[in-house]
N, C-alpha and C. Protein backbone atom coordinates (compact mmCIF):
# COMPACT_ATOMS: atom_id res chain seq x y z
N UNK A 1 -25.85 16.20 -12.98
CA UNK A 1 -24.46 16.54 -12.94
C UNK A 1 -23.60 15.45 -13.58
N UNK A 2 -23.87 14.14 -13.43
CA UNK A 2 -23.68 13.17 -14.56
C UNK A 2 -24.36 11.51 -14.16
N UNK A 3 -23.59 11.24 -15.55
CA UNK A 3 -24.59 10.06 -15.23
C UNK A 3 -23.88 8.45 -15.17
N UNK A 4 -24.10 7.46 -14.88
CA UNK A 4 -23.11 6.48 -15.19
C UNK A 4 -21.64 6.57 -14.39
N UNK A 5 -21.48 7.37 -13.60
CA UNK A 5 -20.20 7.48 -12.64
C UNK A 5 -19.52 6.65 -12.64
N UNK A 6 -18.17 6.03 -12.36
CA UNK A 6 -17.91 4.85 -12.51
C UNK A 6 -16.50 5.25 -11.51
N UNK A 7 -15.83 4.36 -10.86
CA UNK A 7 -14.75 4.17 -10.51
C UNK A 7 -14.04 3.29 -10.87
N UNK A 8 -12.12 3.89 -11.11
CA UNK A 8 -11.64 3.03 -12.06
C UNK A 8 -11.20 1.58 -11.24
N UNK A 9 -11.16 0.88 -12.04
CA UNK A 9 -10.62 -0.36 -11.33
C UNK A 9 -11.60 -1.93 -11.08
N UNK A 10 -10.73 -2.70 -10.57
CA UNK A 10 -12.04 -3.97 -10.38
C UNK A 10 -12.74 -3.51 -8.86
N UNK A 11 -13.76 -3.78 -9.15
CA UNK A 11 -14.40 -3.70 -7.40
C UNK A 11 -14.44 -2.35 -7.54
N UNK A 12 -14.57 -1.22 -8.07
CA UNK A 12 -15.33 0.19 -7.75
C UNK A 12 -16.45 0.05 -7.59
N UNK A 13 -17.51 1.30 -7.91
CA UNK A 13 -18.43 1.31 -7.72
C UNK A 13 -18.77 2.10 -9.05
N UNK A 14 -20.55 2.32 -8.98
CA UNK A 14 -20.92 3.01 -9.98
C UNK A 14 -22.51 3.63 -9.76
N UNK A 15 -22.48 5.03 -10.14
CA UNK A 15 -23.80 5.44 -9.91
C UNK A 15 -24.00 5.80 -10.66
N UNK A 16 -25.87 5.69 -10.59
CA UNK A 16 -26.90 5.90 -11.78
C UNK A 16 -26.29 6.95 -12.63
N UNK A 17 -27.27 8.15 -11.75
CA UNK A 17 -27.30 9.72 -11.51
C UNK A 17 -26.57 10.53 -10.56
N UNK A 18 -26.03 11.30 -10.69
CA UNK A 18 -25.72 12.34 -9.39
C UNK A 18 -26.11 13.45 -10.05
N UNK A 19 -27.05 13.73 -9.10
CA UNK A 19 -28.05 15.16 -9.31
C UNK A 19 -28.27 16.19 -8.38
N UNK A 20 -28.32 17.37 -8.55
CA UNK A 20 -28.46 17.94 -7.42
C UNK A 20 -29.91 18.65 -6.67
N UNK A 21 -30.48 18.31 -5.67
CA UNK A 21 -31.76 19.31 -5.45
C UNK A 21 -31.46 20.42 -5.13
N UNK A 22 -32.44 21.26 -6.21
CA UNK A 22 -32.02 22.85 -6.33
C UNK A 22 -33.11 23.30 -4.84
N UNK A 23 -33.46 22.70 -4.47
CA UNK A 23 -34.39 23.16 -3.09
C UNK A 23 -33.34 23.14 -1.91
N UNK A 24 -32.48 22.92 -2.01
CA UNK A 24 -31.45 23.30 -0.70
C UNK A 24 -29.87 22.78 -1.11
N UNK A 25 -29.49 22.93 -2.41
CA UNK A 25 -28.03 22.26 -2.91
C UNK A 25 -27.28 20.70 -2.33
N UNK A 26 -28.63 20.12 -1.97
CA UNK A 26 -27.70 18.45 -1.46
C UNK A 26 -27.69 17.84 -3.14
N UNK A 27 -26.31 17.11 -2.75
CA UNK A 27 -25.75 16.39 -3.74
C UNK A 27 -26.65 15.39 -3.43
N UNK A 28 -27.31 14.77 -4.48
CA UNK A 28 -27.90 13.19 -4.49
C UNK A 28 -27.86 12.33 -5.58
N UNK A 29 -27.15 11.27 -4.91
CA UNK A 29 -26.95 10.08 -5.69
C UNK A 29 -27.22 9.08 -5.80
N UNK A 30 -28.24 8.89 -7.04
CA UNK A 30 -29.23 7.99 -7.04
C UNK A 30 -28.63 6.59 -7.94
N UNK A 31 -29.81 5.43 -7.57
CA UNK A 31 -29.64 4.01 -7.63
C UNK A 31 -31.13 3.78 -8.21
N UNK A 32 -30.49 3.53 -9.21
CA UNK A 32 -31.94 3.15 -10.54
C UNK A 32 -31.80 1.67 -10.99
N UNK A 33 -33.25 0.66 -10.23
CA UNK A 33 -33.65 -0.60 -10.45
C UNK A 33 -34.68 -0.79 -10.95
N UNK A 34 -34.15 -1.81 -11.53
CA UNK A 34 -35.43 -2.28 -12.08
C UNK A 34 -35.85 -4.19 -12.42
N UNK A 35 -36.51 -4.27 -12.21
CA UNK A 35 -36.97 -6.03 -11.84
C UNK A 35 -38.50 -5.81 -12.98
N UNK A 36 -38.33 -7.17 -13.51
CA UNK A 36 -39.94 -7.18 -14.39
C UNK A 36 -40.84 -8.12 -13.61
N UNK A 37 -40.30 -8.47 -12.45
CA UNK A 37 -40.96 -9.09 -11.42
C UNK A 37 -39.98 -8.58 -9.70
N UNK A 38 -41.69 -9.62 -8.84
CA UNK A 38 -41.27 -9.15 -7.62
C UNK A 38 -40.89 -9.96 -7.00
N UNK A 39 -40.48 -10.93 -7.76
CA UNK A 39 -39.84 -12.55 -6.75
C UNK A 39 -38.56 -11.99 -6.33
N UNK A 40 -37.85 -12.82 -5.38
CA UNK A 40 -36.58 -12.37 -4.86
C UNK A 40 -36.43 -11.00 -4.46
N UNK A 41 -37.58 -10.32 -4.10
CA UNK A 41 -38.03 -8.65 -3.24
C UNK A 41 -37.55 -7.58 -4.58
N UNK A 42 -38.26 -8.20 -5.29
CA UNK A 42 -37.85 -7.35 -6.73
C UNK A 42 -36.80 -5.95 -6.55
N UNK A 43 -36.98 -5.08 -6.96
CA UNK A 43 -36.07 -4.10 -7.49
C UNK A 43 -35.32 -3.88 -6.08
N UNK A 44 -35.91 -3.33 -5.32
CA UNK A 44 -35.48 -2.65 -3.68
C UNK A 44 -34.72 -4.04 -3.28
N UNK A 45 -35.13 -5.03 -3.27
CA UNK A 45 -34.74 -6.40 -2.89
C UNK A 45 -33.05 -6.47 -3.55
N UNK A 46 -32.65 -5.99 -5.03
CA UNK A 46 -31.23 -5.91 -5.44
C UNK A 46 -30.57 -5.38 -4.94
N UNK A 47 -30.73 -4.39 -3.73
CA UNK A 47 -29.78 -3.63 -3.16
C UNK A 47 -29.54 -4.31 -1.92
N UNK A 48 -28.09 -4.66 -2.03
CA UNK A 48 -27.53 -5.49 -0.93
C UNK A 48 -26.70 -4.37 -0.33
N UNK A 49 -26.14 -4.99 0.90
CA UNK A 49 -25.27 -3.89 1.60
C UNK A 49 -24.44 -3.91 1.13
N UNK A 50 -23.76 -4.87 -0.15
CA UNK A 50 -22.55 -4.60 -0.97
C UNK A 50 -22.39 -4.10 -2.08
N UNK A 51 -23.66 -3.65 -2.46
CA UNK A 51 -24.28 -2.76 -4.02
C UNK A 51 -23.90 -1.50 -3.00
N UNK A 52 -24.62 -1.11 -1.81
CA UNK A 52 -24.97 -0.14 -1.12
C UNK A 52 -23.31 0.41 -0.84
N UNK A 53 -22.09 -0.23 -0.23
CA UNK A 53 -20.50 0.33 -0.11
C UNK A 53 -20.56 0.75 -1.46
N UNK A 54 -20.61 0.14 -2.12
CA UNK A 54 -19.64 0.76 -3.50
C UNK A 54 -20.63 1.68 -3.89
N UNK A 55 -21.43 2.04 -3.73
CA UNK A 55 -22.54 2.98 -4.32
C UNK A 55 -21.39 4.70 -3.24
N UNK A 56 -21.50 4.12 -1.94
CA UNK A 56 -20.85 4.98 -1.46
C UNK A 56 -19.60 5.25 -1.38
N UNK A 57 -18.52 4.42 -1.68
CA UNK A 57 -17.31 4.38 -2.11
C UNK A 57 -17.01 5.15 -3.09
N UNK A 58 -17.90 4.75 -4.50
CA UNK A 58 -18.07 5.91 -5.99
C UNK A 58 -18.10 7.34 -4.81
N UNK A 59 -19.36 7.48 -4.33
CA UNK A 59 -19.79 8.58 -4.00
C UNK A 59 -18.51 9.46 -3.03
N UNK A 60 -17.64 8.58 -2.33
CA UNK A 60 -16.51 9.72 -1.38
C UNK A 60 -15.38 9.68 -2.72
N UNK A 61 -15.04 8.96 -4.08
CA UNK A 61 -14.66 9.14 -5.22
C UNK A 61 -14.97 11.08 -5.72
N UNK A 62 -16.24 10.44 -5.92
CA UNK A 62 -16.85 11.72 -6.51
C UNK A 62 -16.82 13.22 -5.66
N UNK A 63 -16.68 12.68 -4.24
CA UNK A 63 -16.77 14.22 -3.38
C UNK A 63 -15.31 14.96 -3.33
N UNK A 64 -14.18 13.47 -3.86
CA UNK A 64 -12.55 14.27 -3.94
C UNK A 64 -12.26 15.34 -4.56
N UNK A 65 -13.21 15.40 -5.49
CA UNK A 65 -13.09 16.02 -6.87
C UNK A 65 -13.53 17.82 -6.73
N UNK A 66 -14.75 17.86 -5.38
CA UNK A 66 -15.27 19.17 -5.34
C UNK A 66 -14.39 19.84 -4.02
N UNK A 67 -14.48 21.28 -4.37
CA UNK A 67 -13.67 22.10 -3.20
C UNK A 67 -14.65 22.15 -1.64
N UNK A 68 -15.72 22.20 -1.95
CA UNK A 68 -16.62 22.17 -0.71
C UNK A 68 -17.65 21.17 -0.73
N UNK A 69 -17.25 20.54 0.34
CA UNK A 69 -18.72 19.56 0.42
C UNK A 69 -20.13 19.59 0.63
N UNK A 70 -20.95 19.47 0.25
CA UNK A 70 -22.61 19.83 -0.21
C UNK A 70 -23.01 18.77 0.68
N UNK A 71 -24.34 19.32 1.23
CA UNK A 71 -25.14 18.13 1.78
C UNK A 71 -25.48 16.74 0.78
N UNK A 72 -25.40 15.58 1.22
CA UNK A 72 -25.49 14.67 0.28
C UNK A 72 -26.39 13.50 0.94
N UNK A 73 -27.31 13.19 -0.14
CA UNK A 73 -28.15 12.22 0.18
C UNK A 73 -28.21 10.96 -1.09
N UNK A 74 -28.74 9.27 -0.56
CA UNK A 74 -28.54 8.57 -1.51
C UNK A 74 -29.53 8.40 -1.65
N UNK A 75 -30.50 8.29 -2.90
CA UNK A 75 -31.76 7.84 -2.69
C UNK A 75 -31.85 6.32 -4.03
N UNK A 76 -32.73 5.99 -4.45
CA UNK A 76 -33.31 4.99 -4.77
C UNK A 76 -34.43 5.05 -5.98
N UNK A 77 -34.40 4.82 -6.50
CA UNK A 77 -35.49 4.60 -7.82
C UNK A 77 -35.52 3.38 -7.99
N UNK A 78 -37.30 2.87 -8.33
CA UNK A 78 -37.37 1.16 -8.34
C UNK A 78 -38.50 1.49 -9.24
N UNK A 79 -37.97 1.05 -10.64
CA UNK A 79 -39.09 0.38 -11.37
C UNK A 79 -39.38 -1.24 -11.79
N UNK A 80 -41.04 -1.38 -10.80
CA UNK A 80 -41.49 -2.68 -10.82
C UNK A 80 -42.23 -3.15 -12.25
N UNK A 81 -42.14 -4.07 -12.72
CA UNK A 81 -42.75 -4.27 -14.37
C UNK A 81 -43.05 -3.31 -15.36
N UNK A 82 -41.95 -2.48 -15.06
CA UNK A 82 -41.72 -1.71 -16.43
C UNK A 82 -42.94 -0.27 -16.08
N UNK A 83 -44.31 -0.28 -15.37
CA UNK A 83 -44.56 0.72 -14.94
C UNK A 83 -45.01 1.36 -13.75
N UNK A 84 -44.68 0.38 -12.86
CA UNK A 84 -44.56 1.46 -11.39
C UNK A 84 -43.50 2.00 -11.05
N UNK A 85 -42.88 3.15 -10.96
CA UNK A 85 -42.33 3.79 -10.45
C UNK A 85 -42.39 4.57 -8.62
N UNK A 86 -40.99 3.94 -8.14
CA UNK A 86 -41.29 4.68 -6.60
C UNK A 86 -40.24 5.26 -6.68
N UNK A 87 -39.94 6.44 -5.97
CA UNK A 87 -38.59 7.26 -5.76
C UNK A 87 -38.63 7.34 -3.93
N UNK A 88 -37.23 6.66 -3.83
CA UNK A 88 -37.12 6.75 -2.06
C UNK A 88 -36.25 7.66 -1.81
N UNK A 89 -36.12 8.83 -1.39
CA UNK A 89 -35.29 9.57 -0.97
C UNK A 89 -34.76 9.11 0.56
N UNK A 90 -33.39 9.32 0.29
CA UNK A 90 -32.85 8.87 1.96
C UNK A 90 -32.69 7.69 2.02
N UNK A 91 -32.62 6.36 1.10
CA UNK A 91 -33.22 5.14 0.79
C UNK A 91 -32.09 4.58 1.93
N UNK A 92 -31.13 5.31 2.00
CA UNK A 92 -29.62 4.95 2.98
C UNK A 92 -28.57 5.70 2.76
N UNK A 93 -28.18 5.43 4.01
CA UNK A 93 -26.80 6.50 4.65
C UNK A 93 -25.53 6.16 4.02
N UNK A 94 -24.53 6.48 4.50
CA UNK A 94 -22.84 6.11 3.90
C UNK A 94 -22.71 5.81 5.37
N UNK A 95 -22.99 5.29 6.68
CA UNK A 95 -22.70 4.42 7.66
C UNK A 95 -22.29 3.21 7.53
């Protein structure tokens, strides 16, 4: 649904992807890392709880915009040295 989201201003936020699963219409908005190493808890390790507000900040941005609200989930993509790939669905809440 797009990509690169951005909110205007200093201190917004910004997401990867917002995509939707066609298996039950939740909005999900994903967080794509990537580390060529695993020092400092590589990729998953970049997501601080202050990457994590503004990830959700963008995201109540992005929900102004629709007439009905969709189930919505945030998930996570971590690519470790370029070829492992994990996808975390649910990776975290907007709490």
């Amino acid at each position: 649904m797009a990509r690169n989201y951005r909110t205007p201003g200093r201190g917004g936020g910004e997401i990867d992807l917002i995509m939707r699963d066609p298996r039950d219409a939740t909005l999900v908005f994903v967080e794509v890392r990537q580390r060529a190493s695993g020092s400092h808890g590589g990729a998953g390790g970049s997501i601080t709880g202050v990457k994590q507000r503004r990830i959700v900040f963008a995201a109540r941005l992005y929900l102004t915009k629709l007439r009905t609200l969709p189930p919505c989930r945030f998930d996570v993509v971590l690519v470790q040295s370029g070829e492992r790939i994990e996808w975390l669905k649910a990776a975290f809440d907007a709490a």
